[in-house]
Protein backbone atom coordinates (compact mmCIF):
# COMPACT_ATOMS: atom_id res chain seq x y z
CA UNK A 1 13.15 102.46 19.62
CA UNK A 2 13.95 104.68 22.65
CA UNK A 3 15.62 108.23 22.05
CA UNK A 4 17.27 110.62 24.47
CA UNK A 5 18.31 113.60 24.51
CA UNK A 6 20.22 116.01 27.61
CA UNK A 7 22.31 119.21 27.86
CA UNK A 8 25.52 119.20 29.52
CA UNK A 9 26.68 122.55 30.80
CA UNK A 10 30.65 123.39 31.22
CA UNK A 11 32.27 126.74 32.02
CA UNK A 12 35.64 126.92 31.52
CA UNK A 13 37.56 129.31 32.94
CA UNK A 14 40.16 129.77 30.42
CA UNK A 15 39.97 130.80 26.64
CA UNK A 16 40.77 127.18 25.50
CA UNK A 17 41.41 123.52 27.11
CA UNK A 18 40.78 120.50 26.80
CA UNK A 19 38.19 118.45 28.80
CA UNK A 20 37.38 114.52 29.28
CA UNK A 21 33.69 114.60 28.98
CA UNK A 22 33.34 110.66 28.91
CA UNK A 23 32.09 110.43 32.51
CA UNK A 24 29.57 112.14 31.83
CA UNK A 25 28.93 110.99 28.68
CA UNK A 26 28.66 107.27 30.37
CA UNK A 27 26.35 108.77 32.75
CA UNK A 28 24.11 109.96 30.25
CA UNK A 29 24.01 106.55 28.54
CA UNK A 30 23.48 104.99 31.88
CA UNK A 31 20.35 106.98 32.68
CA UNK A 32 18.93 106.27 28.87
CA UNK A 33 18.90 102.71 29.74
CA UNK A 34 19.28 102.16 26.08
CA UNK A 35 22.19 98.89 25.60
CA UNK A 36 22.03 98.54 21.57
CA UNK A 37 22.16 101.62 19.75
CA UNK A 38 24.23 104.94 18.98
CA UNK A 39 25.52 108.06 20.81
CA UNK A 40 25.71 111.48 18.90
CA UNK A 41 27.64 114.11 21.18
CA UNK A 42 27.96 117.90 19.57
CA UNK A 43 28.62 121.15 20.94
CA UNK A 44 26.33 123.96 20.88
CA UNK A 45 28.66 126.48 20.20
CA UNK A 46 30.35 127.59 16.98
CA UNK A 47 33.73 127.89 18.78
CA UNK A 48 33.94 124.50 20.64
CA UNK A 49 34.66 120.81 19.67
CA UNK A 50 33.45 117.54 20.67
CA UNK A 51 36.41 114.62 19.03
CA UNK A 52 37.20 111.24 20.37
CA UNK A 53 40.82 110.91 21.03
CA UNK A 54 43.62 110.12 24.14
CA UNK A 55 43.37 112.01 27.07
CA UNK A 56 46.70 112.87 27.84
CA UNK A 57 48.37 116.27 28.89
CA UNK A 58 51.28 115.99 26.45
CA UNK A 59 48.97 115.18 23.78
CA UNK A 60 46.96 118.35 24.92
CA UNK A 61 49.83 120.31 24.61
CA UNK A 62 50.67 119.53 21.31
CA UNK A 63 47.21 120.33 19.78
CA UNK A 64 47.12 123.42 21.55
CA UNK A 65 50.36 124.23 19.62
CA UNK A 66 49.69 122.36 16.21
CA UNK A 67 45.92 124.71 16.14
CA UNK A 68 48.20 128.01 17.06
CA UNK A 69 50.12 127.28 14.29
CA UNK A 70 47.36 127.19 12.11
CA UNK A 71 45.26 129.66 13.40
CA UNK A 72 46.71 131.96 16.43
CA UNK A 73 44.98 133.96 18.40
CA UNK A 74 46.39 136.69 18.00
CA UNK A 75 47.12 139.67 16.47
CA UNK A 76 43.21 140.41 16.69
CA UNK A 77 43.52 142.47 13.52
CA UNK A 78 44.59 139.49 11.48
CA UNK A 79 40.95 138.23 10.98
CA UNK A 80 38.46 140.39 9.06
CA UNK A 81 36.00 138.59 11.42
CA UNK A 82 37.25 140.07 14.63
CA UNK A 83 35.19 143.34 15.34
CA UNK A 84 32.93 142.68 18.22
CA UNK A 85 34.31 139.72 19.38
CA UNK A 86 38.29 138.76 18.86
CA UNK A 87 37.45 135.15 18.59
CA UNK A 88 37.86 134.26 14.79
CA UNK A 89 41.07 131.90 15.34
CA UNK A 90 38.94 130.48 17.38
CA UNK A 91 36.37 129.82 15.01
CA UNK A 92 38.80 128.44 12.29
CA UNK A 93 39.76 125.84 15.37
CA UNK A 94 36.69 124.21 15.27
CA UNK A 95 36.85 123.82 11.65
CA UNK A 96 39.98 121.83 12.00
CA UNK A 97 39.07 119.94 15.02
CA UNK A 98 35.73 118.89 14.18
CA UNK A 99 32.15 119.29 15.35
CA UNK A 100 31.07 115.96 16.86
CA UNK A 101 31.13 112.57 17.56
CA UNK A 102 29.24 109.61 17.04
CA UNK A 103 30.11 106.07 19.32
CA UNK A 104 28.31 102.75 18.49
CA UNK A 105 26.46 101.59 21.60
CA UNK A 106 27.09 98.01 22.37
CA UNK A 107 25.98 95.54 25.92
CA UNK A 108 24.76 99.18 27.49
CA UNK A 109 28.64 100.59 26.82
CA UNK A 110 30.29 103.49 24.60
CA UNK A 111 31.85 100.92 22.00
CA UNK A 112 35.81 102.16 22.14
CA UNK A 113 38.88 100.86 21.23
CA UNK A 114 41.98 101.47 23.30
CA UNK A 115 42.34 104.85 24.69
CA UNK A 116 39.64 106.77 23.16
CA UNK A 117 37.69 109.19 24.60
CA UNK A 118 35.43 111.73 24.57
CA UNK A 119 37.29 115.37 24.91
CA UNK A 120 35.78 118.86 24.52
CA UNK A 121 37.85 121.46 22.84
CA UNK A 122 37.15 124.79 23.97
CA UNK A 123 38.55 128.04 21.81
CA UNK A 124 36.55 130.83 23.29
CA UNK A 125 35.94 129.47 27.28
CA UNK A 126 35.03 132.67 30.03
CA UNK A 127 31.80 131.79 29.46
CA UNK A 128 29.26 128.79 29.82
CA UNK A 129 28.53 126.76 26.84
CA UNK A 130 26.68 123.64 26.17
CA UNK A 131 27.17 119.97 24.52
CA UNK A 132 24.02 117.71 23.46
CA UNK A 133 24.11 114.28 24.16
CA UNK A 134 21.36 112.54 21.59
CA UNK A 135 20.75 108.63 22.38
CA UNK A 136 18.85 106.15 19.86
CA UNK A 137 18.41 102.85 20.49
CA UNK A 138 16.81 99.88 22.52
């Protein structure tokens, strides 16, 4: 069994968006060379998300509002959390989006149905943050 293992780096500019990661994602598997196996894809970060879902704007939108809802931003003072950073909603985000992902690797391809992808959420961007990409397989 082969395993492998790389660090993808993204800085986002904003305090939160939503990224399609899958290309490189696919590149990863590509340079594993591993065609039967699985894919494990996780943030490094606390206040970030890795989920498999649609990539499309509207859809974007709408999560951005649903988690807001749930957990806004602000008032700062809201969150016993919030002292030295005033990033506690964004912490509570990740809790509702999710941590990771795992796809079945099948003929050398992520094994997807229709429309899935690979997005990263990002609640606390203005900074660079990591995602690990973990391969097993043959």
């Amino acid at each position: 069994m082969k395993s492998y293992r790389k660090e993808l780096t993204f800085n986002i500019p904003s305090r939160r968006a939503y990224i399609n990661i899958t290309p490189q994602v696919e590149e990863c598997l590509r340079e594993s060379e591993i065609k039967e196996g699985l894919l494990l894809c996780n943030p490094m970060h606390i206040t970030a998300s890795v989920f498999i879902n649609d990539d499309e704007t509207g859809l974007h939108h709408d999560f951005e509002k649903w988690l807001e809802g749930i957990a806004p931003e602000k008032p700062y003072e809201q969150y016993h959390h919030n002292g030295y950073e005033d990033n506690a909603d964004s912490h509570i985000k990740r809790q509702i989006i999710g941590r990771e992902v795992v796809v079945a690797i099948t003929n050398g391809t992520l094994d997807f149905g229709t429309w899935e992808q690979i997005l990263y959420g990002e609640f606390d961007g203005k900074r660079a943050k990591k995602v690990l990409v973990k391969i097993i397989g043959e």
